[in-house]
N, C-alpha and C. Protein backbone atom coordinates (compact mmCIF):
# COMPACT_ATOMS: atom_id res chain seq x y z
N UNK A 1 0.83 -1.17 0.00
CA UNK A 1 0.00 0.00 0.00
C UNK A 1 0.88 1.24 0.00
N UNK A 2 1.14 2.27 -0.75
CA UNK A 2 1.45 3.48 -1.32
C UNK A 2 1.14 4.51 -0.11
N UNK A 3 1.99 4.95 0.20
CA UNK A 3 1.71 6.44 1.42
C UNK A 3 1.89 7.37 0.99
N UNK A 4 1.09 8.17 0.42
CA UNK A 4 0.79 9.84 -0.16
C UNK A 4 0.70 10.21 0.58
N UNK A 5 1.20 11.50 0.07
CA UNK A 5 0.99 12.79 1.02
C UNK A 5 -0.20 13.69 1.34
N UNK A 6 -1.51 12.92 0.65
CA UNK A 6 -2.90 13.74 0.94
C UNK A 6 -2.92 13.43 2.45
N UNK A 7 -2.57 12.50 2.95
CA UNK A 7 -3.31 12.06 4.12
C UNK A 7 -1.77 11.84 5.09
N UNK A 8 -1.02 13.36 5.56
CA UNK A 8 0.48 12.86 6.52
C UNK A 8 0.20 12.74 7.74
N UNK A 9 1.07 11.77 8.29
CA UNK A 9 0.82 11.74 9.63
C UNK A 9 1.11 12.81 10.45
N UNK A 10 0.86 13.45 11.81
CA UNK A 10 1.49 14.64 12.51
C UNK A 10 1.26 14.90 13.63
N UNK A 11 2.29 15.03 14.45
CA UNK A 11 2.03 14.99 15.74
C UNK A 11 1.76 16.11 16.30
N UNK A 12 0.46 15.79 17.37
CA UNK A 12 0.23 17.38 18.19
C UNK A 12 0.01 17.13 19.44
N UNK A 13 1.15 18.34 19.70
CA UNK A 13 1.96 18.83 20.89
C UNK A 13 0.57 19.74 22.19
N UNK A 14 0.80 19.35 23.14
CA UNK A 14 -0.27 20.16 23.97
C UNK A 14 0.53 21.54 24.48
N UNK A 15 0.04 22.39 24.71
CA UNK A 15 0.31 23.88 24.67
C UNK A 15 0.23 24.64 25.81
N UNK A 16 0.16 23.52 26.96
CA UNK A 16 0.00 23.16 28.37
C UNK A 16 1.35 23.84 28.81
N UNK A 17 2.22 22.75 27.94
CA UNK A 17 3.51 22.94 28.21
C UNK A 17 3.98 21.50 28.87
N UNK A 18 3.02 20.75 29.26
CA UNK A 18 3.04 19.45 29.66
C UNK A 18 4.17 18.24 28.75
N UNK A 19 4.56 18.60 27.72
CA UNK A 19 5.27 17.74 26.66
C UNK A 19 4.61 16.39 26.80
N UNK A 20 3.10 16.38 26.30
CA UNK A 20 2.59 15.32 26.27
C UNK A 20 2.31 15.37 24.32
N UNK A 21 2.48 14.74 23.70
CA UNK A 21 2.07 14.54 22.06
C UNK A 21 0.94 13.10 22.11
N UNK A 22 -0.10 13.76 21.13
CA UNK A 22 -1.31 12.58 20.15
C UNK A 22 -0.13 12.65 18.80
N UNK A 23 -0.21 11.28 17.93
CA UNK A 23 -0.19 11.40 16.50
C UNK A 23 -1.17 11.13 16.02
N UNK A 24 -1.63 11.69 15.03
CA UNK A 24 -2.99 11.77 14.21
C UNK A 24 -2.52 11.81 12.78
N UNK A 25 -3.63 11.72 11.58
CA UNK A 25 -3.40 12.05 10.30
C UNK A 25 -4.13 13.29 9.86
N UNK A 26 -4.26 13.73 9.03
CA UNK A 26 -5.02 15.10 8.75
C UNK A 26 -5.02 14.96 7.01
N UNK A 27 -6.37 15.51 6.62
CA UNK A 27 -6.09 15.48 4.91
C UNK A 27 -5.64 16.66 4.72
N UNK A 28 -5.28 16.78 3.93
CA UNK A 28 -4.10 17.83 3.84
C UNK A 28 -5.10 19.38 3.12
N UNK A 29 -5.69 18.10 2.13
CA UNK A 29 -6.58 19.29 0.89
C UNK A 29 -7.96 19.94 1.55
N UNK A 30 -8.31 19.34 2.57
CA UNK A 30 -9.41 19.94 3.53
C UNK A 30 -8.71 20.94 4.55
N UNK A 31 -7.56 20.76 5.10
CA UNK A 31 -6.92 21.30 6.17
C UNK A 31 -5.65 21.69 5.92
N UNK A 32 -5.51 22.73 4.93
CA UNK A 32 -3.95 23.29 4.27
C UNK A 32 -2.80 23.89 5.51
N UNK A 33 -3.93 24.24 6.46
CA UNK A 33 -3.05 24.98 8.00
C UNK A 33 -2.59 24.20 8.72
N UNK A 34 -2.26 24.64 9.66
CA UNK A 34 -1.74 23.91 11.10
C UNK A 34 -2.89 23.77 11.63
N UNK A 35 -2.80 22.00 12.19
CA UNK A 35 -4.27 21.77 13.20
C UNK A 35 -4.47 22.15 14.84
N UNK A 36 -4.78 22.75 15.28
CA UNK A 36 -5.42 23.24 16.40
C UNK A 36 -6.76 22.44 17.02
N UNK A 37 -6.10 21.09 17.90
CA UNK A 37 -7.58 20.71 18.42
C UNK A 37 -7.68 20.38 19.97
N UNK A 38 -8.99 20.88 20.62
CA UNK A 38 -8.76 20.38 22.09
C UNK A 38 -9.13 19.37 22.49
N UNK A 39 -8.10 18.62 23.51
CA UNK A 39 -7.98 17.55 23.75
C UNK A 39 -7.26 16.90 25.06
N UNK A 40 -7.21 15.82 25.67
CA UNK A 40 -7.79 15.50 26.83
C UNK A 40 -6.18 15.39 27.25
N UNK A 41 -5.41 16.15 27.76
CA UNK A 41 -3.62 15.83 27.93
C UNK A 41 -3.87 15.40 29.73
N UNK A 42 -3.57 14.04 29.74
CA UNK A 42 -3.46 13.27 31.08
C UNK A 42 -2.49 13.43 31.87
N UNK A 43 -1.45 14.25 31.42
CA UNK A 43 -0.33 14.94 32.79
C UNK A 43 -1.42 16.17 33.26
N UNK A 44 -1.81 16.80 32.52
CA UNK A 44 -2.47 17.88 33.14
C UNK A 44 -4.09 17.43 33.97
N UNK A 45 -4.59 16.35 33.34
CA UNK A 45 -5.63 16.13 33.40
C UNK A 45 -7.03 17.04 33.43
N UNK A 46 -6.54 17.62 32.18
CA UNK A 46 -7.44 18.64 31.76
C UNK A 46 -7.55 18.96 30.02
N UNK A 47 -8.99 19.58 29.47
CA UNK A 47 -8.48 19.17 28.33
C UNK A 47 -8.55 20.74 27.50
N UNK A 48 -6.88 20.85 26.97
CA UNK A 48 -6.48 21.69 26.41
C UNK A 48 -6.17 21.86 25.08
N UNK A 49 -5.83 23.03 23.90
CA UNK A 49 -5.27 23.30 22.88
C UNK A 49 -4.10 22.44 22.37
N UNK A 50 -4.08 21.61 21.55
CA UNK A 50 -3.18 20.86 21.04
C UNK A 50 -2.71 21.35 19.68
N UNK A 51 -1.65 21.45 19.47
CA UNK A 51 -1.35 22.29 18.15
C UNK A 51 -0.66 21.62 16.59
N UNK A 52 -0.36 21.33 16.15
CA UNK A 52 0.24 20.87 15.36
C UNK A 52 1.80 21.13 14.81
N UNK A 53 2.57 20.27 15.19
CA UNK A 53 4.13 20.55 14.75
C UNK A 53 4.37 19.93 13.63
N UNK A 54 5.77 20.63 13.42
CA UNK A 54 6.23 20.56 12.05
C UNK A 54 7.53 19.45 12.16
């Protein structure tokens, strides 16, 4: 199976400051930006801004 780049994998970083990371995929052609989503970071145990790195 072929891995294009419509669909990259990418890890997002919580903004906590916690250095906790999700990896996720994202389509690229729906979502040209950096992803921004909130989400449940278990050092903090609270659920915060997760951002998308490069």
């Amino acid at each position: 199976m072929a891995r294009n780049d419509v669909r990259p994998v990418v890890k997002l970083r919580s903004t906590a400051g916690s250095g906790h990371t999700y990896v996720t995929r994202k389509n690229r052609r729906n979502d040209p930006d950096r992803l921004v989503l909130r989400k449940y970071d278990p050092v903090r145990r609270a659920h915060v801004l997760y951002r998308e790195e490069r």
